[in-house]
Protein backbone atom coordinates (compact mmCIF):
# COMPACT_ATOMS: atom_id res chain seq x y z
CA UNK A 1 26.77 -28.91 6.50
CA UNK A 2 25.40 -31.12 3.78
CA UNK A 3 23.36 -30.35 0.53
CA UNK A 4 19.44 -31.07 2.97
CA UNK A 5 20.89 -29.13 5.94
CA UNK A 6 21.25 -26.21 3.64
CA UNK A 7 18.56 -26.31 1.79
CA UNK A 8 15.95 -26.53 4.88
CA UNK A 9 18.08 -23.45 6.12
CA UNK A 10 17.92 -21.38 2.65
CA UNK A 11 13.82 -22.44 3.10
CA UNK A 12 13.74 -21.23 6.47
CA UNK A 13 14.80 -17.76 5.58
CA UNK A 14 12.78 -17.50 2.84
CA UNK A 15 9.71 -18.46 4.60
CA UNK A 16 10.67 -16.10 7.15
CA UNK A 17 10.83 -13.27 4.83
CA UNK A 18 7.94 -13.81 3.40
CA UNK A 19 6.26 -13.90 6.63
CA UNK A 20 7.55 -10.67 7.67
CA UNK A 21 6.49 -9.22 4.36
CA UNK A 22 2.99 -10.13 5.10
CA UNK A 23 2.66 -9.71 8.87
CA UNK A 24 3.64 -6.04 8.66
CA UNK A 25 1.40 -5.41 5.82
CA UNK A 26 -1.59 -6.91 7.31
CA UNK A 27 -0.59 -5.10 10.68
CA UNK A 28 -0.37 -1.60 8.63
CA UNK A 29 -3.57 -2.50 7.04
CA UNK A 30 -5.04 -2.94 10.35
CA UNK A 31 -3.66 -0.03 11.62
CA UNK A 32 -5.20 2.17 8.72
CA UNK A 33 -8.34 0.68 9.26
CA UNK A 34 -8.79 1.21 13.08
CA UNK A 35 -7.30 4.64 13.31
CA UNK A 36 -9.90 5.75 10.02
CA UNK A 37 -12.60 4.26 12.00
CA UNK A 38 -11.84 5.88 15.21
CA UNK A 39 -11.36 9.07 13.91
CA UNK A 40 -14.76 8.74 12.00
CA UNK A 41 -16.45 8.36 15.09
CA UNK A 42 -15.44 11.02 16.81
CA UNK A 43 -17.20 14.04 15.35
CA UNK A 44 -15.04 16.95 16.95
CA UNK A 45 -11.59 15.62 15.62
CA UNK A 46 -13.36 15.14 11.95
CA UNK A 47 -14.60 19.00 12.51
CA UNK A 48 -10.66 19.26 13.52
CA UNK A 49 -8.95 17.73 10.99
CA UNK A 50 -11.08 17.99 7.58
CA UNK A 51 -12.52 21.52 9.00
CA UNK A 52 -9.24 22.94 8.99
CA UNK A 53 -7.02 23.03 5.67
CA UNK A 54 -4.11 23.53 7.57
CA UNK A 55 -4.16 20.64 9.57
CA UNK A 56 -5.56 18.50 6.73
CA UNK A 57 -3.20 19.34 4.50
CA UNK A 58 -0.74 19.04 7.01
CA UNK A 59 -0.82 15.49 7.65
CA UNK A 60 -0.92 15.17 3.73
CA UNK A 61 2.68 16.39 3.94
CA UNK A 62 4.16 14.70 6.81
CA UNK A 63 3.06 11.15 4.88
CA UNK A 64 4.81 12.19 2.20
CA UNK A 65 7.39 13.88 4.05
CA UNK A 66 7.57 9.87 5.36
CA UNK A 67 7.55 7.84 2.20
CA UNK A 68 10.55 9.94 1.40
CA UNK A 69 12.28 9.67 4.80
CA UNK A 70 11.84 5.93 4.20
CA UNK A 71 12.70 5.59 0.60
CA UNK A 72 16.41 7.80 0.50
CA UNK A 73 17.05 6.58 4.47
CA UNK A 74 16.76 2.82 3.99
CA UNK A 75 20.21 1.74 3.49
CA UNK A 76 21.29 4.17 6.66
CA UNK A 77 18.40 4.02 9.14
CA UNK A 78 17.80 0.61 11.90
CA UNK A 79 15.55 -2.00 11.20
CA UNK A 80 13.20 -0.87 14.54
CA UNK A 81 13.15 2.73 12.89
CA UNK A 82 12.73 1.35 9.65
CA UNK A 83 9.33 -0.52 11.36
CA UNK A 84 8.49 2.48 13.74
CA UNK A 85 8.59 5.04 9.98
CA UNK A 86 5.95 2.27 8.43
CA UNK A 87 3.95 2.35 12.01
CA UNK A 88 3.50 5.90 11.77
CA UNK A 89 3.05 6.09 8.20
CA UNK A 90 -0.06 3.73 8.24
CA UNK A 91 -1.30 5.39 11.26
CA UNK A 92 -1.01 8.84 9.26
CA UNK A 93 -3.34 7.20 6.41
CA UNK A 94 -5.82 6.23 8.40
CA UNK A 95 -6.28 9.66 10.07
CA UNK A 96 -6.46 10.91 6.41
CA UNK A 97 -8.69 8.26 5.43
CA UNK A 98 -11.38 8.87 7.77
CA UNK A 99 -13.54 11.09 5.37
CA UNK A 100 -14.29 7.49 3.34
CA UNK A 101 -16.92 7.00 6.19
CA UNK A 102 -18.19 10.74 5.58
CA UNK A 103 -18.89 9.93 1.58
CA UNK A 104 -19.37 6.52 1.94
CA UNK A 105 -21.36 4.20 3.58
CA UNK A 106 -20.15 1.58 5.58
CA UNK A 107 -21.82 -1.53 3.94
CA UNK A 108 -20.37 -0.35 0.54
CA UNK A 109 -16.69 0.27 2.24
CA UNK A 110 -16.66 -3.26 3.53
CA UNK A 111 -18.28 -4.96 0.63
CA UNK A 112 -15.17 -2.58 -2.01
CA UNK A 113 -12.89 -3.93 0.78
CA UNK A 114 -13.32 -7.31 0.57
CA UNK A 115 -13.68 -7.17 -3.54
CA UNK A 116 -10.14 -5.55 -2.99
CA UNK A 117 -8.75 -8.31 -0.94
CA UNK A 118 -9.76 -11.07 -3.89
CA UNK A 119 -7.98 -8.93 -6.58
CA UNK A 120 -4.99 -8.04 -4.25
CA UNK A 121 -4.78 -12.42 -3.00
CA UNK A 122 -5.37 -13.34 -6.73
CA UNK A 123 -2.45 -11.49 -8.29
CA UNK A 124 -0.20 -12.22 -5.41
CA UNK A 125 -0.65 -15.45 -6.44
CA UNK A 126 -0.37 -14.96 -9.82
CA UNK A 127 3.34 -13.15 -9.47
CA UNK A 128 4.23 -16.06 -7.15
CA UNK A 129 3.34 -18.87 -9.71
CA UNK A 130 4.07 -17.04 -13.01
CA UNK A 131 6.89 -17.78 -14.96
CA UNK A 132 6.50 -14.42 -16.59
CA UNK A 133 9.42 -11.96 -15.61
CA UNK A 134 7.58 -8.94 -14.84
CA UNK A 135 10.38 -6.33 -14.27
CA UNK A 136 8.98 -4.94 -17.66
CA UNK A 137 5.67 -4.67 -16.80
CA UNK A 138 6.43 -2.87 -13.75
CA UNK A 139 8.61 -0.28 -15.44
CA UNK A 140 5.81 0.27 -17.75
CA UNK A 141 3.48 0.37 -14.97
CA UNK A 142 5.83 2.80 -13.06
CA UNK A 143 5.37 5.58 -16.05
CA UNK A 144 1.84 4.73 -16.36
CA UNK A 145 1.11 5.80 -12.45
CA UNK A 146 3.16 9.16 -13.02
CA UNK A 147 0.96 9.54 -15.94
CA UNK A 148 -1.86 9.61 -13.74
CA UNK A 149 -0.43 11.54 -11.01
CA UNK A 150 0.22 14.50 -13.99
CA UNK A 151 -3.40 14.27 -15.16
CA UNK A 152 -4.78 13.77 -11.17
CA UNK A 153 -3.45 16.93 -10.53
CA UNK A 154 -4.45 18.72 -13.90
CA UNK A 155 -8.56 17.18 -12.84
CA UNK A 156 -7.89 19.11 -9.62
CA UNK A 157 -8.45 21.96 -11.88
CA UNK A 158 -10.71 20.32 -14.52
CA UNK A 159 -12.62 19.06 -12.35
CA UNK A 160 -14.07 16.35 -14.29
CA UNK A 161 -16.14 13.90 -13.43
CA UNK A 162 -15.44 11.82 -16.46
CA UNK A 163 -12.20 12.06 -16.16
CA UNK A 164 -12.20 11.16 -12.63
CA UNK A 165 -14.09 8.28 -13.40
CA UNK A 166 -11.40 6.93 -15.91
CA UNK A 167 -8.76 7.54 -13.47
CA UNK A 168 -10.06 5.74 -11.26
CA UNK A 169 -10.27 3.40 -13.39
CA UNK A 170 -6.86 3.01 -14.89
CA UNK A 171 -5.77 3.15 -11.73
CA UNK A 172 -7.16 0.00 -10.70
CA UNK A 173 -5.97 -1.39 -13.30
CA UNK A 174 -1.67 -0.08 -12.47
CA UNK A 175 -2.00 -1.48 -9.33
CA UNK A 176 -3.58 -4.61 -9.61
CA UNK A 177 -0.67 -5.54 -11.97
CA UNK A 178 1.94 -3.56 -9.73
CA UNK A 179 0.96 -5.69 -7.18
CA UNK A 180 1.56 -8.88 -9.12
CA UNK A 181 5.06 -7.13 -9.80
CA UNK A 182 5.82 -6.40 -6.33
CA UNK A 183 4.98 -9.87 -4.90
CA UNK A 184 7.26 -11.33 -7.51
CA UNK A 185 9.82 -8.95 -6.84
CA UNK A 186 9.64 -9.72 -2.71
CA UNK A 187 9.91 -13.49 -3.59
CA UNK A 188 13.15 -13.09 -5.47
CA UNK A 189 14.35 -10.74 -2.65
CA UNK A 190 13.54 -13.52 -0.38
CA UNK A 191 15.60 -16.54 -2.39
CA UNK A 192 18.47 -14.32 -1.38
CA UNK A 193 17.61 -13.93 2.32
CA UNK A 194 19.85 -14.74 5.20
CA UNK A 195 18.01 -13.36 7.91
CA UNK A 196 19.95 -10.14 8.18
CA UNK A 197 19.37 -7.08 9.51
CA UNK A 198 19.67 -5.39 5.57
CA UNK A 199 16.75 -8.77 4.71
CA UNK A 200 14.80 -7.69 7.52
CA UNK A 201 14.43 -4.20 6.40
CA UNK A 202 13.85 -5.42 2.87
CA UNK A 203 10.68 -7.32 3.99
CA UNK A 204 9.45 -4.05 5.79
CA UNK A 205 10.10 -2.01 2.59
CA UNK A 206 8.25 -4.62 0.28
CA UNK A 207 5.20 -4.64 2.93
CA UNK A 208 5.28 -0.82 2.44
CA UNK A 209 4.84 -1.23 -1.29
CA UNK A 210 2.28 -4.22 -1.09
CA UNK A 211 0.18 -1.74 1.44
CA UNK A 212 0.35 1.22 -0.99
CA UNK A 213 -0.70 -1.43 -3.86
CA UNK A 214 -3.94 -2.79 -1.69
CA UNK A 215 -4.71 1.06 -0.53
CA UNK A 216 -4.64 2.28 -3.90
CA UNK A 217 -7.07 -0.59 -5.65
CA UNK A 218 -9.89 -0.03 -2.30
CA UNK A 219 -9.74 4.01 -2.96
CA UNK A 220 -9.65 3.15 -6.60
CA UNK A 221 -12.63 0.92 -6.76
CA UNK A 222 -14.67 2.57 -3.84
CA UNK A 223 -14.92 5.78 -6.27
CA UNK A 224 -15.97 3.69 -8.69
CA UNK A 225 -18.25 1.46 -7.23
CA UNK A 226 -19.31 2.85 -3.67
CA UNK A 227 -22.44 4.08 -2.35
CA UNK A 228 -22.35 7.17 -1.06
CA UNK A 229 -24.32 8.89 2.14
């Protein structure tokens, strides 16, 4: 095979990757979005789900129950159950995710949604084109988001507004830079590819982490910026 042959092949896969990376994020984006919809509109399973605790809180623990099914099974579990974990998962959010349409209104979560998907497209392309190694900015980014997971849980009690507020805020700001991170991070993944089944799961795993970046900067910014009911 010469030098050409090989290098249209080594393009192939990576294309291929790449285009598995963002199919089953957009799909699990779509999937959030319809199911949260859905369930808004139906007001007997919102009475259901966010009248009960148990069932709310419920669901809260299965999708994390799932993230860590996914994250310590990865190297043992199929690709299809790899997928059907990330199907589910999404599907999970969405139910979740329904009570946006209670506190918000819909013009403002479509007009937060589409400001999300300009900051989410302009640092993808940013850690595509950047020269930058980012691997340090991501560790630092890691800490930053337990950081706010500590204090998110110490507001629960707080209960402060202002606090809340700046959150919010930094949180924005960990993702939109995790999510320059994480696209560079899939695109050296994918100069490695060779289409096989451990590549294939890779590009589900990385379309897990872009969806958890996107979700997090539209929750972020729509308690910022969205009009409520």
């Amino acid at each position: 095979m010469n030098d050409s042959v090989i290098a249209r092949t080594t393009e192939d896969e990576r294309k291929k990757f790449m285009s598995g990376v963002y199919t089953w994020m957009t799909l699990a984006l779509a999937l959030t979005g319809l199911t949260a919809f859905g369930v808004a509109s139906s007001l007997t399973v919102l009475k259901f789900i966010f009248g009960n605790e148990l069932v709310f809180y419920g669901l809260i623990i299965a999708e994390l129950a799932l993230v860590l099914y996914f994250s310590f099974r990865i190297d043992k579990i199929s690709v299809t159950a790899a997928s059907m974990v990330f199907i589910v998962y999404s599907i999970l959010n969405g139910i979740t995710m329904a009570s946006i349409f209670i506190v918000y209104t819909r013009t403002s979560i479509f007009s937060v949604f589409l400001i999300t998907a300009g900051m989410f497209a302009a640092m993808s392309i940013y850690g595509r084109v950047t020269k930058q190694d980012l691997r340090s900015a991501g560790r630092y980014l890691t800490m930053a988001l337990f950081g706010v997971i500590i204090a998110s849980v110490v507001n629960i009690f707080l209960k402060s507004s202002g606090l809340d507020w700046l959150l919010s805020l930094v949180t924005v700001g960990i993702f939109v830079g995790l999510t320059a991170y994480d696209t560079q991070k899939a695109y050296a993944i994918a100069e490695r590819s060779d289409g096989s089944d451990m590549f294939a799961k890779a590009s589900v795993v990385m379309a897990l982490e872009l969806y958890l970046d996107f979700i997090n900067i539209f929750l972020s910014l729509l308690r910022l910026f969205g009009k409520k009911n």
